[in-house]
Protein backbone atom coordinates (compact mmCIF):
# COMPACT_ATOMS: atom_id res chain seq x y z
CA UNK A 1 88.84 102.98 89.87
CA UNK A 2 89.04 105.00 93.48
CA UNK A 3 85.03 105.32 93.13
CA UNK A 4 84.99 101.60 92.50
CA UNK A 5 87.18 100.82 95.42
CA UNK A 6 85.59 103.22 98.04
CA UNK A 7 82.16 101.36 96.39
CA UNK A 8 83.31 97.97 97.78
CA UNK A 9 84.89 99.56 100.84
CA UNK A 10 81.57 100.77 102.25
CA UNK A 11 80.20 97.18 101.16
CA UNK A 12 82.85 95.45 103.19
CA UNK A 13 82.54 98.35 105.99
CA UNK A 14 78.70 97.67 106.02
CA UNK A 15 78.83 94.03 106.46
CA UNK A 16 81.79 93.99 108.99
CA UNK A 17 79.62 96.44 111.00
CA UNK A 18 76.32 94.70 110.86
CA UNK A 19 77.79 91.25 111.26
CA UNK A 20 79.17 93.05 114.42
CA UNK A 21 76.56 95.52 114.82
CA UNK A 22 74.29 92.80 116.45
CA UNK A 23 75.81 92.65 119.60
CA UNK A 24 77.19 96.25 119.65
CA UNK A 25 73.22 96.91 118.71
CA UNK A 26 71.74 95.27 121.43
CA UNK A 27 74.44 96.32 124.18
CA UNK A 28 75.19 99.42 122.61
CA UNK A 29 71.63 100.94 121.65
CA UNK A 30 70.89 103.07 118.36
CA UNK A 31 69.81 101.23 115.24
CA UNK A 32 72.98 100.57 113.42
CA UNK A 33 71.37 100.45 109.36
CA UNK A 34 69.95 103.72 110.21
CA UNK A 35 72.95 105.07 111.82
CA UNK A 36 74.75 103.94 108.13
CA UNK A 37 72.45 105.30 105.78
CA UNK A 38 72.06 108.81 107.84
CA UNK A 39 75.37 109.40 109.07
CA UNK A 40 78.05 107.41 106.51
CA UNK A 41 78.98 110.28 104.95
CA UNK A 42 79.74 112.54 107.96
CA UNK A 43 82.22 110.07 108.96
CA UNK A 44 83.87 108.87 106.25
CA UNK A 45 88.00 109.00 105.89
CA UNK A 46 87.82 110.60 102.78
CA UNK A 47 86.51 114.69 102.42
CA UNK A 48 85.54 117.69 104.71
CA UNK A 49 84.35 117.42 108.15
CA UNK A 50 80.82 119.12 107.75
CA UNK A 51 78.12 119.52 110.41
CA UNK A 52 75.57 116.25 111.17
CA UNK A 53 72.07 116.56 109.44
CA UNK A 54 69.02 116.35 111.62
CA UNK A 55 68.19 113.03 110.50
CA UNK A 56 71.48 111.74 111.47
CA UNK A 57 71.35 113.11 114.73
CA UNK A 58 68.05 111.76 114.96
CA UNK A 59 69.14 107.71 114.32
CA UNK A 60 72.07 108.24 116.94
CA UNK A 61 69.25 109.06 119.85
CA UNK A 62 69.98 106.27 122.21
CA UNK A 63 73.52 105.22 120.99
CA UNK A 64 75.98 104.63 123.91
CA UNK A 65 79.43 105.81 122.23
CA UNK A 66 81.76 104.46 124.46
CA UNK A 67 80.13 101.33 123.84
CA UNK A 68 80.48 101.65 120.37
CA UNK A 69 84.23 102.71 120.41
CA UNK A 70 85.08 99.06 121.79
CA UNK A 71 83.70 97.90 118.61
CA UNK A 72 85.93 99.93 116.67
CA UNK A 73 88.17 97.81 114.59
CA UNK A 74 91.45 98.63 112.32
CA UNK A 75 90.31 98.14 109.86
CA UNK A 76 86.63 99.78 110.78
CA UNK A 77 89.22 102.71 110.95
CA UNK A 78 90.76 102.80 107.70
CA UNK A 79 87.50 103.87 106.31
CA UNK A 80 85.58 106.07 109.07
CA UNK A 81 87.61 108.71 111.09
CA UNK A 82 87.25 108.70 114.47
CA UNK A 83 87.78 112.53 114.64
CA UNK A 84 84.91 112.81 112.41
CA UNK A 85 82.77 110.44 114.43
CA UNK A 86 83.66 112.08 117.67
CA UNK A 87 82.63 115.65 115.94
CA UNK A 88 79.30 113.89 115.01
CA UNK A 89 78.35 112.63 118.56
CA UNK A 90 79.11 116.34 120.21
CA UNK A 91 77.21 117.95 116.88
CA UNK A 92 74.50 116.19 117.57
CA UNK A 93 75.03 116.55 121.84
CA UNK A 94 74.89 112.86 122.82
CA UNK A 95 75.80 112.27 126.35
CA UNK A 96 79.17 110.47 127.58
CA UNK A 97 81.62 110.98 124.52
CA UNK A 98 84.74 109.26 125.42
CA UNK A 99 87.75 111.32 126.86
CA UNK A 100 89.98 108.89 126.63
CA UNK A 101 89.93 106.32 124.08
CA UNK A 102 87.82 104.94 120.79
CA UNK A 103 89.00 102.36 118.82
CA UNK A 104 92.94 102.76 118.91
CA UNK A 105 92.71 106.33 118.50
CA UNK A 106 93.02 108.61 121.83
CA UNK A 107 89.42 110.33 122.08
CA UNK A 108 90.97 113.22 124.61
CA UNK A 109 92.92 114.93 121.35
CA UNK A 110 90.53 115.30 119.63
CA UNK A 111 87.77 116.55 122.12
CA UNK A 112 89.89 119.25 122.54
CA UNK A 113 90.70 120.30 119.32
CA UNK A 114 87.02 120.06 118.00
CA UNK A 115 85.08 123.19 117.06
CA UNK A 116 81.67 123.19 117.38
């Protein structure tokens, strides 16, 4: 039942984002259906914060963060952690990670509680 529900979760998740993810695409940069299929389960709620793989890094090349953390949603955030996310985009050394605020989560806690 859980497998079933985090199944249509990541359904709903995708579609919110890419119904979204047009304009946060084309202001925010990155290609968001890569960016899901490389990176989803780096970021999800649910399990250990591991490192980024390569290709993951590779389909966030060009993706403006901070742009993308106005996009953030509640409910966007009952499914991906930020803390996670934020670990992701220093991982993978993109520039201008938010200090302050993604989503409606403060960025500046967890920058500095992040090991690299």
């Amino acid at each position: 039942m859980t497998r079933r529900y985090l199944g249509f979760a990541t359904v709903v998740l995708t579609a919110s984002i890419l119904v979204m993810g047009i304009y946060a695409q084309v202001e925010c940069g990155g290609n968001i259906p890569s960016i899901i299929s490389q990176c989803k389960r780096f970021v999800e709620k649910d399990g250990p914060k591991i490192p980024p793989s390569k290709p993951c890094c590779e389909a966030l090349k060009g993706a403006n963060v901070p742009c993308y953390c106005k996009y953030v949603t509640p409910s966007i955030e009952k499914i991906i952690s930020i803390e996670k996310a934020l670990y992701v985009a220093k991982t993978c050394q993109l520039q201008n990670i938010p200090t302050d605020k993604c989503g409606s989560k403060f960025a500046f806690y967890f920058l500095f509680f992040l090991p690299l």
